[in-house]
N, C-alpha and C. Protein backbone atom coordinates (compact mmCIF):
# COMPACT_ATOMS: atom_id res chain seq x y z
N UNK A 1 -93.43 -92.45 45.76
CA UNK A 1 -94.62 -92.53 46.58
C UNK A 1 -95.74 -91.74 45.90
N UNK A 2 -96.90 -92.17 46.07
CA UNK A 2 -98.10 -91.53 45.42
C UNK A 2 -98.67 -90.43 46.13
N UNK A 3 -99.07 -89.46 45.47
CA UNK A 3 -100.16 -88.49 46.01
C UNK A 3 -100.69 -88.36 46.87
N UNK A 4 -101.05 -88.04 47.95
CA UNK A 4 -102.41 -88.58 48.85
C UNK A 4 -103.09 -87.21 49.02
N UNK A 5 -104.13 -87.27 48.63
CA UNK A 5 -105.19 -86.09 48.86
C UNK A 5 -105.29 -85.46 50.13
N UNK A 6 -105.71 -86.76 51.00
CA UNK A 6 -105.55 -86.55 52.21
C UNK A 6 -104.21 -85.78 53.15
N UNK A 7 -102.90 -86.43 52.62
CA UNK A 7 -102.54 -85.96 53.53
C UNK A 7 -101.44 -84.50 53.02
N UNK A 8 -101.78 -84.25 51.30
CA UNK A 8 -102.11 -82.92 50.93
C UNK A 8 -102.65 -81.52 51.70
N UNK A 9 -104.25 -81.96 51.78
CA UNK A 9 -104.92 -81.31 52.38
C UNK A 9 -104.68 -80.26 54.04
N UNK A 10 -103.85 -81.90 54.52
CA UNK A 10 -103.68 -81.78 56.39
C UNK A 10 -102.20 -80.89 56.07
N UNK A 11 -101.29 -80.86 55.19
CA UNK A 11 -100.25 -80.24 54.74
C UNK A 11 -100.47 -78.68 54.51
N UNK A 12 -101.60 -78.66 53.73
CA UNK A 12 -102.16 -77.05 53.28
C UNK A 12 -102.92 -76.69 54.69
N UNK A 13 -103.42 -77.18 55.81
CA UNK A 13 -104.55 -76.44 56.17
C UNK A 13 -103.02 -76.10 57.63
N UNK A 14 -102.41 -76.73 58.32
CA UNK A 14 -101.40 -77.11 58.89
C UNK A 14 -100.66 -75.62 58.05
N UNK A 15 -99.86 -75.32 57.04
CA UNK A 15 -99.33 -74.39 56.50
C UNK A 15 -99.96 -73.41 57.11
N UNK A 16 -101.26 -73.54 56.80
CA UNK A 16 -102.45 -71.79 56.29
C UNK A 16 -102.07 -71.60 58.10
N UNK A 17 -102.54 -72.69 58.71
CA UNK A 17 -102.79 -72.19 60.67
C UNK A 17 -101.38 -71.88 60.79
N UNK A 18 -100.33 -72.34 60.43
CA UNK A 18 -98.79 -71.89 61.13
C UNK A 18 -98.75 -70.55 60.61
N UNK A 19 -99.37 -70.19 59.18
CA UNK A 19 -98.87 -68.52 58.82
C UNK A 19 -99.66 -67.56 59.47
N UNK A 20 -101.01 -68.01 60.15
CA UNK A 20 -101.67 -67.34 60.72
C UNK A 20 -101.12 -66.34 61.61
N UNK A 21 -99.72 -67.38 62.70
CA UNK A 21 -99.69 -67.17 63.82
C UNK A 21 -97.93 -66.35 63.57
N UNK A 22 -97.54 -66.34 62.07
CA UNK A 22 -96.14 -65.96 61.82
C UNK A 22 -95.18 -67.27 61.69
N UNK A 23 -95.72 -68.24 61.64
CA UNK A 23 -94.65 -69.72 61.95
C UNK A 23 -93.92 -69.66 63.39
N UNK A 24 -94.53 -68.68 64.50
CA UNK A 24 -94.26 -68.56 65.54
C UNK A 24 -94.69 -69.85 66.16
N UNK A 25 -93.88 -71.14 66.74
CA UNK A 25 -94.39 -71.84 67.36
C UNK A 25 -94.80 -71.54 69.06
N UNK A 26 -94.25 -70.30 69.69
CA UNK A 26 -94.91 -69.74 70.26
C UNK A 26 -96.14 -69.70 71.08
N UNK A 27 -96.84 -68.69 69.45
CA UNK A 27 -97.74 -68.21 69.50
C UNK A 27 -98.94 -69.06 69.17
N UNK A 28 -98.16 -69.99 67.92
CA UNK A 28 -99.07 -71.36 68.13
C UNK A 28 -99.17 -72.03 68.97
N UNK A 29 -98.81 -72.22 69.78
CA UNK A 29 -99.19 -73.13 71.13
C UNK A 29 -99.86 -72.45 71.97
N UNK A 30 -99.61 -70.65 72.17
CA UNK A 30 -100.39 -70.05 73.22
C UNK A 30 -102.02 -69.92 72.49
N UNK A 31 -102.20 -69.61 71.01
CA UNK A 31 -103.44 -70.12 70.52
C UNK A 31 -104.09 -71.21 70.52
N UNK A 32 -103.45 -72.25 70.68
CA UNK A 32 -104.02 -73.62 70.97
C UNK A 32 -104.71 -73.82 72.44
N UNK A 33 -103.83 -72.92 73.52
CA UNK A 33 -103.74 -73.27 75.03
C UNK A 33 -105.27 -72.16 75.06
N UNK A 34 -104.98 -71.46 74.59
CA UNK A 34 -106.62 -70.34 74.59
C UNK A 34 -107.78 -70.99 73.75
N UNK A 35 -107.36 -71.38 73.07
CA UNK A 35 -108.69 -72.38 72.25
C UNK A 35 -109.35 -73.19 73.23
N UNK A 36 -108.29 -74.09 73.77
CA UNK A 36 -108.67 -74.96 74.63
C UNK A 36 -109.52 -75.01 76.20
N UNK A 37 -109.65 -73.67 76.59
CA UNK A 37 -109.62 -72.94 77.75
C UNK A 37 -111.35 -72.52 77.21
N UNK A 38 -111.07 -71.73 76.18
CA UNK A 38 -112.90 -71.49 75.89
C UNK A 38 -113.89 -72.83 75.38
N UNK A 39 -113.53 -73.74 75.30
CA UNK A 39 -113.78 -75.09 74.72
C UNK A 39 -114.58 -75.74 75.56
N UNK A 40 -115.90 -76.25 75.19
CA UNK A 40 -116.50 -77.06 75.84
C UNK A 40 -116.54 -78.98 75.72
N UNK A 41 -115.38 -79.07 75.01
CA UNK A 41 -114.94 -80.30 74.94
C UNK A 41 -114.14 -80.73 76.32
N UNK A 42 -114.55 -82.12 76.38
CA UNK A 42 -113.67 -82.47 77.40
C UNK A 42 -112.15 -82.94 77.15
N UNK A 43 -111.29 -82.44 77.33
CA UNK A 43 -110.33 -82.79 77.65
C UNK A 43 -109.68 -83.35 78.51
N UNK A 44 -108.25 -84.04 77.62
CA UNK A 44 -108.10 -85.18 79.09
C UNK A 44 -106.88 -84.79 79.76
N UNK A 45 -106.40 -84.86 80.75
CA UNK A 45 -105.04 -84.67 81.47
C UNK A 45 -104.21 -85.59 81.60
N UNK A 46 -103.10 -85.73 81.16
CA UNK A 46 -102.72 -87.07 81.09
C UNK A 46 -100.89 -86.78 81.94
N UNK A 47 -101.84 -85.84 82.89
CA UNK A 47 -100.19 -86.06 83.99
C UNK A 47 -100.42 -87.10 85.33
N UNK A 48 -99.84 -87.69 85.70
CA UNK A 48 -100.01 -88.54 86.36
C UNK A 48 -100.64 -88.29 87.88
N UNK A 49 -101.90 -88.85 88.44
CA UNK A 49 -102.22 -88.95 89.87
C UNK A 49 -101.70 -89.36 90.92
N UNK A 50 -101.02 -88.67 91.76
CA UNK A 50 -100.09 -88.89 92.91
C UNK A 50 -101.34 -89.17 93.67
N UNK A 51 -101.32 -90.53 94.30
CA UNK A 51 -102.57 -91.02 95.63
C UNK A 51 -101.62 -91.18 96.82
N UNK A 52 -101.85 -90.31 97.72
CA UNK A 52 -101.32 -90.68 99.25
C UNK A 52 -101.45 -92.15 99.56
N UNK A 53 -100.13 -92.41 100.06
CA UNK A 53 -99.86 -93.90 100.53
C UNK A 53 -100.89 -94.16 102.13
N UNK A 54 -101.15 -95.68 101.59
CA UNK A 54 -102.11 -95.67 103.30
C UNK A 54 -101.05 -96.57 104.10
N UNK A 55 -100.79 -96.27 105.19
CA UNK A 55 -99.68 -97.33 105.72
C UNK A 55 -100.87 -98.03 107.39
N UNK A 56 -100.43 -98.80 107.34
CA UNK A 56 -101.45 -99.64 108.03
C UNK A 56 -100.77 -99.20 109.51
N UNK A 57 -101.85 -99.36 110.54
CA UNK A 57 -101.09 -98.80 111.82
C UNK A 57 -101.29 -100.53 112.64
N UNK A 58 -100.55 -100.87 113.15
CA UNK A 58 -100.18 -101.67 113.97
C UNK A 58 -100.02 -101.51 115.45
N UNK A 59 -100.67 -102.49 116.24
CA UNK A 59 -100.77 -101.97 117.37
C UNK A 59 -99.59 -102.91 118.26
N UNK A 60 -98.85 -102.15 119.07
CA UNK A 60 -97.73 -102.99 119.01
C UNK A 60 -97.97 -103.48 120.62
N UNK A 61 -97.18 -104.83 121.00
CA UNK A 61 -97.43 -105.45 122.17
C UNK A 61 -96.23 -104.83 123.32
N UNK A 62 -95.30 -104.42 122.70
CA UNK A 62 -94.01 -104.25 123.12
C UNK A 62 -93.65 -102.59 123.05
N UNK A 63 -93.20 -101.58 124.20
CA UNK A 63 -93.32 -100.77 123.84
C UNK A 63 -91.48 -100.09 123.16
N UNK A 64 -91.80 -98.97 122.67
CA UNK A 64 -90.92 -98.64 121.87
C UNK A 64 -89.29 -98.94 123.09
N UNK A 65 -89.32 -98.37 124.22
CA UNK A 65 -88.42 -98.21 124.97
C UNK A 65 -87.99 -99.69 125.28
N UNK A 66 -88.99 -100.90 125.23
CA UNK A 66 -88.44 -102.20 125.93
C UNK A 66 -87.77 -102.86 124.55
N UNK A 67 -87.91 -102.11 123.44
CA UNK A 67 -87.23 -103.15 122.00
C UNK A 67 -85.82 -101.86 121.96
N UNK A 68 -85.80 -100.70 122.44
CA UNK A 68 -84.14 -100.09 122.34
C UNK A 68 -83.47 -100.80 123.40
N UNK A 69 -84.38 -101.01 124.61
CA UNK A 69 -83.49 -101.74 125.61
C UNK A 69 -82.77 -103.26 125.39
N UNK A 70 -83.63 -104.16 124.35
CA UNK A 70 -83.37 -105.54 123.97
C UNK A 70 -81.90 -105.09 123.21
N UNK A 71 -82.34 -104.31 122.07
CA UNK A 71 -81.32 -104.22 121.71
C UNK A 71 -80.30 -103.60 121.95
N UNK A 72 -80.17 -102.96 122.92
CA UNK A 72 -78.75 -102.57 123.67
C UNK A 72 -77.83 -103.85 124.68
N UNK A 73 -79.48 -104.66 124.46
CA UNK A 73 -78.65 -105.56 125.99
C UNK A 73 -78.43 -106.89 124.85
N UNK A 74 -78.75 -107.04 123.01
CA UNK A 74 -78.53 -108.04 122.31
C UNK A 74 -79.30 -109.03 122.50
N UNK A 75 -80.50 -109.23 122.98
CA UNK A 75 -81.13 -109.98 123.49
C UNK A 75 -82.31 -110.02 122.63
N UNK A 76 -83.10 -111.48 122.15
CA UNK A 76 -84.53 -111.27 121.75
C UNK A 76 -85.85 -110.73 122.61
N UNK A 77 -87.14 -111.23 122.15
CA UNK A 77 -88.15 -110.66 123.11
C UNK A 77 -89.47 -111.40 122.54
């Protein structure tokens, strides 16, 4: 495989930031998480949005007590 300058470069600069931190992956991540925190970039969150379920209310013709009674006595309505 050939050379690549490029991905040389991302190899050396990637090295230099891990010795910064001791090759502590750690400490690299808690530097990343503080970088990110003073940062006026937007960042995105990519944990998922829980939306409350809407459940439709129904207005019923029949009341709760006359459909336990059907069905005790096996009967429709």
């Amino acid at each position: 495989m050939k050379d690549d300058p490029i991905v040389e470069e991302i190899c050396r600069v990637r090295s230099a930031h891990a010795a910064r931190y001791g090759n502590d992956l750690d400490r690299i991540f808690a530097a990343i998480k503080e970088s990110e925190k003073k940062s006026t970039a937007k960042l995105v969150n990519r944990e998922p949005i829980l939306q409350p379920l809407s459940v439709p209310t129904i207005k019923a013709q029949i009341s709760t007590n006359e459909i336990v009674d059907c069905i005790r006595e096996g009967r429709d309505r």
